[in-house]
Protein backbone atom coordinates (compact mmCIF):
# COMPACT_ATOMS: atom_id res chain seq x y z
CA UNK A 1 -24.03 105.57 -48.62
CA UNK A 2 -21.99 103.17 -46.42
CA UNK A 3 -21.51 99.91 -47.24
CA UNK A 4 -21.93 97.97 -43.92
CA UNK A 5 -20.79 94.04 -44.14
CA UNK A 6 -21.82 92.16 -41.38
CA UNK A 7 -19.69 89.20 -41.27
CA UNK A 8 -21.12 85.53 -39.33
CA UNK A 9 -25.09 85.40 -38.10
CA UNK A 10 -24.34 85.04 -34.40
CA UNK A 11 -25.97 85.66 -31.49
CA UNK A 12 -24.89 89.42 -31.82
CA UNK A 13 -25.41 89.78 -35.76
CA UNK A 14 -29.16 88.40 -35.22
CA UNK A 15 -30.03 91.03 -32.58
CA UNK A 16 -28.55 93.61 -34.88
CA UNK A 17 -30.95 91.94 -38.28
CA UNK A 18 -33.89 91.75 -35.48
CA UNK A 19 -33.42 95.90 -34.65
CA UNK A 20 -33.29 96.38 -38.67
CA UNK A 21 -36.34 94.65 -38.81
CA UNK A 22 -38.07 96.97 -36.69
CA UNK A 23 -36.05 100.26 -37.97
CA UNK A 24 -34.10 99.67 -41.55
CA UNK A 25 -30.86 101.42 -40.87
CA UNK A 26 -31.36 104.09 -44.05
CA UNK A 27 -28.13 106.01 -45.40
CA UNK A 28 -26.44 102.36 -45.41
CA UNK A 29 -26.38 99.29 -47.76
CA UNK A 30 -25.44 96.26 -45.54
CA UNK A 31 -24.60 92.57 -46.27
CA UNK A 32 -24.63 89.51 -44.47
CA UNK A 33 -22.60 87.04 -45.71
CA UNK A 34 -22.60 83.42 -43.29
CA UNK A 35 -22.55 79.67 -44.03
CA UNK A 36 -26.18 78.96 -44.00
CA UNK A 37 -29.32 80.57 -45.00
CA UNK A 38 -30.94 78.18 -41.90
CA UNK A 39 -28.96 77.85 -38.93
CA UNK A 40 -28.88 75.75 -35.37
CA UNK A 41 -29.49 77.56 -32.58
CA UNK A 42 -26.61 76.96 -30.06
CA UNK A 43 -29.00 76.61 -26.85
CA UNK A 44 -31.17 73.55 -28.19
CA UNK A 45 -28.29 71.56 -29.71
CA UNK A 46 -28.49 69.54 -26.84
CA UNK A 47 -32.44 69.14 -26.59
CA UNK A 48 -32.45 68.65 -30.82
CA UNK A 49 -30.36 65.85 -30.00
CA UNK A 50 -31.99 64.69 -26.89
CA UNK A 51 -35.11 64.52 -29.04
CA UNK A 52 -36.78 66.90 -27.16
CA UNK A 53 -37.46 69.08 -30.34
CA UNK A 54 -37.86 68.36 -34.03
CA UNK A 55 -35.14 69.77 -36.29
CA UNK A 56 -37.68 73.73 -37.62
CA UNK A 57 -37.90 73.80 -33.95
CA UNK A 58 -34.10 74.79 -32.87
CA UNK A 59 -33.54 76.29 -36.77
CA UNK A 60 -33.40 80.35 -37.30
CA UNK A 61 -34.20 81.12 -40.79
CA UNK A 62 -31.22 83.54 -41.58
CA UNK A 63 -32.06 84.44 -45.11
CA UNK A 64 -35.67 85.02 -44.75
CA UNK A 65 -34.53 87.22 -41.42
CA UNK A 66 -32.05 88.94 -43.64
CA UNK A 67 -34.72 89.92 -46.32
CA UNK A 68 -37.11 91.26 -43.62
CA UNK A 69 -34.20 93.64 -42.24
CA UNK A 70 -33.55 95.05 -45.78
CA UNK A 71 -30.29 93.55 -45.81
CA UNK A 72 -28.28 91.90 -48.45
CA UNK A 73 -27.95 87.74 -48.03
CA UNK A 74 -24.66 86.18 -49.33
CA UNK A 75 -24.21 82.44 -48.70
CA UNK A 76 -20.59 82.26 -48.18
CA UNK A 77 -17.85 81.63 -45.43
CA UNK A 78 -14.91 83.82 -44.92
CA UNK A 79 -11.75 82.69 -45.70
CA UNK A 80 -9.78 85.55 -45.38
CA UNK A 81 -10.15 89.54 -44.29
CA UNK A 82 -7.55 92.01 -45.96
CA UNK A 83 -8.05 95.04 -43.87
CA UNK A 84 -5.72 97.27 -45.86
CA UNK A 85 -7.75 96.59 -49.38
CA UNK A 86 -11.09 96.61 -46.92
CA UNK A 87 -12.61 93.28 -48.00
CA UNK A 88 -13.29 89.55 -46.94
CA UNK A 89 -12.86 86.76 -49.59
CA UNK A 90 -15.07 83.76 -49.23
CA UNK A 91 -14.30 80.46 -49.28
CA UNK A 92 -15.21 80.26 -53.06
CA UNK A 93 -12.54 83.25 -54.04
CA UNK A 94 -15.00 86.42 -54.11
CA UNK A 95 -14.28 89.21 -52.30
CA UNK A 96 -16.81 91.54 -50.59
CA UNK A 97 -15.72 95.18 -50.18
CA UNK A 98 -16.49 97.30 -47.65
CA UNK A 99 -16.24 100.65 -45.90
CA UNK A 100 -17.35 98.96 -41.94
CA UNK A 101 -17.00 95.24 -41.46
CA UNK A 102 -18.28 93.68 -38.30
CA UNK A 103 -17.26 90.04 -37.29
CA UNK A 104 -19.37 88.09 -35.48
CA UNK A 105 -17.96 84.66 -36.67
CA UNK A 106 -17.53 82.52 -33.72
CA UNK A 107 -14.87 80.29 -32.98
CA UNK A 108 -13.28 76.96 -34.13
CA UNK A 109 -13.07 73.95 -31.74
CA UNK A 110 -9.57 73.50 -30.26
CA UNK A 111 -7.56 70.66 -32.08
CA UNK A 112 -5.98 67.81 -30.52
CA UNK A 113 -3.45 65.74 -32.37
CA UNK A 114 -5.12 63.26 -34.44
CA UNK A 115 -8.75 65.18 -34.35
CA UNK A 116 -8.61 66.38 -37.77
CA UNK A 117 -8.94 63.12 -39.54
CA UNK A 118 -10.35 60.51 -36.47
CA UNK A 119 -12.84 63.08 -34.55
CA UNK A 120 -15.78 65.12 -35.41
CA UNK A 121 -15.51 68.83 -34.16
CA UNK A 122 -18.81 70.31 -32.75
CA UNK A 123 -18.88 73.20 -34.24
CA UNK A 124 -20.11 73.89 -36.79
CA UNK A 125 -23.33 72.05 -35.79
CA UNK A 126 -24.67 71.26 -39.23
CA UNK A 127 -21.56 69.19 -40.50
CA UNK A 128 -21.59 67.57 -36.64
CA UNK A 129 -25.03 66.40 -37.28
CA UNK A 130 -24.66 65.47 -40.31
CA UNK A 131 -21.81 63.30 -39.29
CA UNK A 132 -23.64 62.05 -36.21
CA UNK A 133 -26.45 61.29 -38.28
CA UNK A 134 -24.39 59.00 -41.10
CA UNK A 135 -22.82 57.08 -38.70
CA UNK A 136 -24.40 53.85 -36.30
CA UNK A 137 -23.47 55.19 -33.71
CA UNK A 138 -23.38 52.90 -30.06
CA UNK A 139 -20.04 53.43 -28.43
CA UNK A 140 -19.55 57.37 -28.40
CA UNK A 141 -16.71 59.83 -26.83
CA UNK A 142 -17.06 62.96 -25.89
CA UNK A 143 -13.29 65.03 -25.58
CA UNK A 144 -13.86 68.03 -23.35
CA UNK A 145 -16.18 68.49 -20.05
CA UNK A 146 -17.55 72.09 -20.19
CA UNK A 147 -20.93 72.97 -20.42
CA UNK A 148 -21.23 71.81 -24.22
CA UNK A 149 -19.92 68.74 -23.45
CA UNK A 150 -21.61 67.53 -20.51
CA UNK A 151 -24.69 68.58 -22.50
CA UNK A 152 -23.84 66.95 -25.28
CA UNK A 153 -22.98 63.70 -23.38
CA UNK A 154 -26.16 63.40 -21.80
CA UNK A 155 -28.26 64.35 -24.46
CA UNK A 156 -26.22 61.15 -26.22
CA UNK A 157 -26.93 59.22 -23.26
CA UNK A 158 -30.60 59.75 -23.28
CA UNK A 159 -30.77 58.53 -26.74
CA UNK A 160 -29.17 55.26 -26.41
CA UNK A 161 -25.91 55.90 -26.97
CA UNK A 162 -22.93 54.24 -24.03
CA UNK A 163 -21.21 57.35 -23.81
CA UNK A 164 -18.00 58.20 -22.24
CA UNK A 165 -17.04 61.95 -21.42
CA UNK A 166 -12.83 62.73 -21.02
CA UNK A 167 -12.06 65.74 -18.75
CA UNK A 168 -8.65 67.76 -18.53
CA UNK A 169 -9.65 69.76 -15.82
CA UNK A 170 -12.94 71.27 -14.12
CA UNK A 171 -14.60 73.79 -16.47
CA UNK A 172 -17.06 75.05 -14.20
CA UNK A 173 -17.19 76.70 -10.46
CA UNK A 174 -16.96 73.53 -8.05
CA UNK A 175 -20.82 74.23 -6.55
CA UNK A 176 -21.90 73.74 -10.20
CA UNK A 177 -19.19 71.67 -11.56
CA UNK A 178 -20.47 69.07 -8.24
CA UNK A 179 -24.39 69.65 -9.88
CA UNK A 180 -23.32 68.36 -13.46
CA UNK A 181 -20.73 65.83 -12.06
CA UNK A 182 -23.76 63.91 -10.37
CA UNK A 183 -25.93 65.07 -13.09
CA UNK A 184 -23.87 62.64 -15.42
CA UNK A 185 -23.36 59.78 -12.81
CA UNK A 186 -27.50 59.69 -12.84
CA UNK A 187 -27.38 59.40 -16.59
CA UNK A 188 -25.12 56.80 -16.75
CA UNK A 189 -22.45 59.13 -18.45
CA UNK A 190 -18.78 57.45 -18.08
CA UNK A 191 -17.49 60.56 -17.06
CA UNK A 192 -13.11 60.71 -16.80
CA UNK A 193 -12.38 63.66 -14.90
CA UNK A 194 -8.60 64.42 -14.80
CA UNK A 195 -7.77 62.74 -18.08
CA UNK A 196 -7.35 64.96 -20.97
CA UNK A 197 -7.16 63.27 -24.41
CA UNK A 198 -3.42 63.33 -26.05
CA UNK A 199 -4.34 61.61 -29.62
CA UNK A 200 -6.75 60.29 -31.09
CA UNK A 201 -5.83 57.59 -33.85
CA UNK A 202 -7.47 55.59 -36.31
CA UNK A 203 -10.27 53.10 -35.21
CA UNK A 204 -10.76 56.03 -33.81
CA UNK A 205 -9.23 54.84 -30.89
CA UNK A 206 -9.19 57.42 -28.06
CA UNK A 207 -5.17 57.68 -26.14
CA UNK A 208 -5.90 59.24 -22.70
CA UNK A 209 -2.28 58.35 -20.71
CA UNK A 210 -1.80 55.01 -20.57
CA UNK A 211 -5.60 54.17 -21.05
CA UNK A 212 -6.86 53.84 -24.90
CA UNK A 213 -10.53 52.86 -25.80
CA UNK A 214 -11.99 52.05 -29.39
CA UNK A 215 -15.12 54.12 -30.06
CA UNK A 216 -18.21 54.14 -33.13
CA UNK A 217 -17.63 58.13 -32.99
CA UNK A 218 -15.40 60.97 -31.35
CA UNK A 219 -17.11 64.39 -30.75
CA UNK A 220 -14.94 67.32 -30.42
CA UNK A 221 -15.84 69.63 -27.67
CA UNK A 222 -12.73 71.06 -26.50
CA UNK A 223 -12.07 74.92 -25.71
CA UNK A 224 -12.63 77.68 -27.83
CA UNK A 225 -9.79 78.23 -30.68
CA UNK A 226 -9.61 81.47 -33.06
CA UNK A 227 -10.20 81.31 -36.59
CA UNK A 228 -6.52 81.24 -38.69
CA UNK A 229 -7.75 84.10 -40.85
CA UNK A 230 -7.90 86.67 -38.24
CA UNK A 231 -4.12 86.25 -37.31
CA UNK A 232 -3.50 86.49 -41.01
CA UNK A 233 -5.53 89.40 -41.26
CA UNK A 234 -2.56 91.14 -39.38
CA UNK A 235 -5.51 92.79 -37.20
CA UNK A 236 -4.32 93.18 -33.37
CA UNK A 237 -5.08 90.10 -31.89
CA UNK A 238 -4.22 88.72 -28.40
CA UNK A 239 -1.78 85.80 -27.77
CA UNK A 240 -4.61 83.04 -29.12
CA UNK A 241 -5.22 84.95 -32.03
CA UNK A 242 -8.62 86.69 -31.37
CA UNK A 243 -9.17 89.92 -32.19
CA UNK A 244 -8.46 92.78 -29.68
CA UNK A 245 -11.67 95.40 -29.78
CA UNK A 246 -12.05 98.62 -27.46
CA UNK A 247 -15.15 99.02 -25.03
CA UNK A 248 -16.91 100.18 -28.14
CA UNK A 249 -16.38 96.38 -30.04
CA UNK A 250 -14.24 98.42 -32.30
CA UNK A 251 -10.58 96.62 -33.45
CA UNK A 252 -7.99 98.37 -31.32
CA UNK A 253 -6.29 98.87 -34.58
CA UNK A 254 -8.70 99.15 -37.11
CA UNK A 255 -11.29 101.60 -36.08
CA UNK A 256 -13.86 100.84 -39.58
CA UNK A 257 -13.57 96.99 -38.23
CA UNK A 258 -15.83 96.05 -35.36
CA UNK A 259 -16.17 92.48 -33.48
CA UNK A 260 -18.45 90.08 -31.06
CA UNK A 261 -19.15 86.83 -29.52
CA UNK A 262 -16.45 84.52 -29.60
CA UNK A 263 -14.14 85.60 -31.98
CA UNK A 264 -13.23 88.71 -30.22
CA UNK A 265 -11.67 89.32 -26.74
CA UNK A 266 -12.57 92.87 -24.75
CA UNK A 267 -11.37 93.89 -21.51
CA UNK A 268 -8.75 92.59 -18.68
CA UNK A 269 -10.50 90.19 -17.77
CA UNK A 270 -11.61 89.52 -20.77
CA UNK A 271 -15.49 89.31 -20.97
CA UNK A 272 -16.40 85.80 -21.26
CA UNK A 273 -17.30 83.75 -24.51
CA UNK A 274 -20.88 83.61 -23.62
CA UNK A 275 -23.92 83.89 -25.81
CA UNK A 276 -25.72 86.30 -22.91
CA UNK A 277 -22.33 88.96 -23.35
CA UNK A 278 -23.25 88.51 -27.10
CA UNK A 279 -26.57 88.91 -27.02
CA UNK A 280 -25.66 92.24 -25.02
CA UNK A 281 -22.89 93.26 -27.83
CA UNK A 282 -25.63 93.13 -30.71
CA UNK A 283 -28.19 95.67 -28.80
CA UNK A 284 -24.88 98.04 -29.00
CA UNK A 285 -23.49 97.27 -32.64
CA UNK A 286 -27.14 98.15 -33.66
CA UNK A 287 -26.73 101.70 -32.04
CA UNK A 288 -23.41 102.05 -33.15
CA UNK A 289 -24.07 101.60 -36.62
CA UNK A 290 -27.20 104.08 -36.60
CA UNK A 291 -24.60 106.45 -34.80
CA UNK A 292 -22.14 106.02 -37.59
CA UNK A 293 -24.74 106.29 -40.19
CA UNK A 294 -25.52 109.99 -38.48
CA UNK A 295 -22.29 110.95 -37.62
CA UNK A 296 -22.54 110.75 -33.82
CA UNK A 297 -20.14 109.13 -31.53
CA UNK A 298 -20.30 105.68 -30.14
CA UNK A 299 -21.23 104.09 -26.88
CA UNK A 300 -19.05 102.09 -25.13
CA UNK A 301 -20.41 98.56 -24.39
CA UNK A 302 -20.61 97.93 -19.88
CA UNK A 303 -20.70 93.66 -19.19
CA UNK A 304 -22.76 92.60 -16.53
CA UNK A 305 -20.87 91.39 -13.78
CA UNK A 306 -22.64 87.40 -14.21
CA UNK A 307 -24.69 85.73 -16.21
CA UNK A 308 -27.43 83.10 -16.22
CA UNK A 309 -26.45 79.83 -17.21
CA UNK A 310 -28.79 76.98 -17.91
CA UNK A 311 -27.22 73.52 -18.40
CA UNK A 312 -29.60 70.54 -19.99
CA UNK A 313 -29.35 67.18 -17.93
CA UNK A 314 -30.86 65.24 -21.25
CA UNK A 315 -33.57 64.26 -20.04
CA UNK A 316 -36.23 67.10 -19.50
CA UNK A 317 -34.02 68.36 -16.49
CA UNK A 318 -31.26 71.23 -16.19
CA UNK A 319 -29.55 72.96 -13.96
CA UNK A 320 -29.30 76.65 -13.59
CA UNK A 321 -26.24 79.06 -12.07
CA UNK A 322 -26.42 82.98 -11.50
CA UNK A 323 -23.12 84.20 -9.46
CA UNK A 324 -22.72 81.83 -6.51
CA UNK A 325 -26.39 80.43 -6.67
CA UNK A 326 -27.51 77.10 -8.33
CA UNK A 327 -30.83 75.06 -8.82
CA UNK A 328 -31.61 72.04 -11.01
CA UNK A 329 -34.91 70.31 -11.20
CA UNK A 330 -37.61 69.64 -14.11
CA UNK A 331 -39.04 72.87 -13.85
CA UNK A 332 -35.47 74.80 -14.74
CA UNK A 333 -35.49 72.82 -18.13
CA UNK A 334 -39.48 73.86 -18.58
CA UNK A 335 -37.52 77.38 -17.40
CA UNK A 336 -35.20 77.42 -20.45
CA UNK A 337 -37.74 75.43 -22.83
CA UNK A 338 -39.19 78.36 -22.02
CA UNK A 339 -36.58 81.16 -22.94
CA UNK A 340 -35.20 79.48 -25.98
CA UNK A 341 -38.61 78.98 -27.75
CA UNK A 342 -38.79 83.09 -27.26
CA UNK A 343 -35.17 83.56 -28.67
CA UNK A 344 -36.27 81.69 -31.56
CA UNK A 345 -39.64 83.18 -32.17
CA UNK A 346 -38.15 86.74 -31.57
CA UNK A 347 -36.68 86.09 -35.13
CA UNK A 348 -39.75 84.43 -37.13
């Protein structure tokens, strides 16, 4: 019997528990081993926030979904993955053997000097709310303008909260990046494009060039940054320390090592760190493994050429982008109220 570890509940890793639901995967013991047993789904942060939905509402309920697949829970977060001894050891010093690991861990909010001790990073969501929560929040900064953070900065907005949103550069393709730009000037968002953050310092007082600004709160938003383990795991990784994977989402040099979603980078372009590639990646990790399982060979995994994006305004409104086409009205958030209430049922 194989011992399958399936490393991180994300987007792909909860497609792969929902097929396992339907069809155990026999002639394999697997284990999940993740941070929570309930976790925050990524697409109704912002409306969770927003108070658009009450906290059971945006929450998957990993353990119970675990059970139902026939699959091992282990509350844990991975600290470290020796690939030549084939195990992980957890934050609390245990190590999990296995004989095919898949990683489907996410990634870590990029760090700006200062952010560590003066800034709350998004991600992970539970210790964000949790810190959003405990503190009195008025005068709130948002550091980074992509999607999460314009989302973020409204859904603040909507709330109450004077927020003010600090941009490096544009994040989005200018037809959409004009959408959210006005999106935010509607909301009363005081949105700061060309002015990346340098430091942040304690007050916290936010130092963008010359301008600094005393806020009740920093939120990290920034770009995507790879977990330290997987460098250390002396896996092939690419130049920001992700982990290189084949067309089949296997490690280019580990073949019993697979990978998904954020923390891994496939193809030149690289296939971008979306949950709707992710979601894609988990339909094909579930094949794989029943392919492993019966000796057969493995699939290789094709992108889609674009994806849908839906962007909440914080109030019910949103904008959506496919390609080069855009919309944005009340009836795109009822659009994605829509979608994410199936995601989330498609795992009760």
């Amino acid at each position: 019997m194989k011992r399958l570890l399936l490393a991180g509940a994300g987007h792909a890793h909860l497609v792969v528990l929902g097929r396992l639901v339907k069809t155990p995967l026999y002639g394999a013991h697997v284990t999940l081993v993740t941070p929570y047993a309930r976790q925050i789904y990524s697409g109704m942060l912002p409306g969770f926030i927003a108070g658009h939905y009450r906290r059971d509402e945006v929450e998957i309920d990993v353990a119970r979904l675990a059970e139902r697949a026939r699959v091992e829970f282990v509350p844990g977060r991975v600290e470290a993955l020796q690939a030549d001894r084939r195990c992980v050891i957890l934050a609390d010093g245990s190590e999990i053997p296995y004989e095919v690991v898949s990683l489907n861990v996410g990634a870590q909010t990029s760090a700006i000097p200062g952010s560590n001790h003066h800034a709350t990073a998004v991600k992970p969501f539970e210790p964000f709310l949790e810190g959003l929560a405990g503190t009195p929040a008025f005068r709130i900064a948002v550091v980074g303008a992509g999607a999460a953070g314009a989302e973020l900065a409204m859904a603040l907005r909507h709330r109450g909260a004077a927020v003010t949103l600090y941009s490096e550069r544009p994040a989005m393709l200018p037809a959409l990046e004009k959408r959210v730009q006005r999106a935010l000037r509607r909301m009363g968002v005081d949105f700061r494009p060309g002015m990346p953050v340098s430091e942040i310092l304690y007050g916290p007082l936010v130092m963008a060039g010359k301008s600094k600004q005393t806020f009740d709160f920093v939120i990290l938003a920034t770009g995507a940054a790879a977990p330290a383990w997987l460098r250390a795991s002396g896996l092939a990784c690419d130049e920001r320390g992700f982990l290189l994977v084949s067309d089949t989402l296997q490690s280019v040099s580990r073949p019993e090592v697979f990978a998904a979603g954020d923390c891994a980078t496939l193809g030149d372009p690289p296939v971008p760190k979306s949950g709707v590639y992710s979601v894609r990646e988990g339909e094909l990790l579930a094949q794989s493994f029943r392919n492993l399982v019966l000796g057969q060979p493995l699939a290789a995994f094709r992108p889609q050429r674009r994806a849908l994006l839906l962007l909440s305004c914080g109030r019910r409104y949103a904008i959506a982008a496919w390609g080069g086409w855009s919309a944005q009205g009340r009836w795109v958030w009822w659009w994605k109220n829509r979608i994410d209430r199936r995601w989330i049922r498609s795992f009760s």
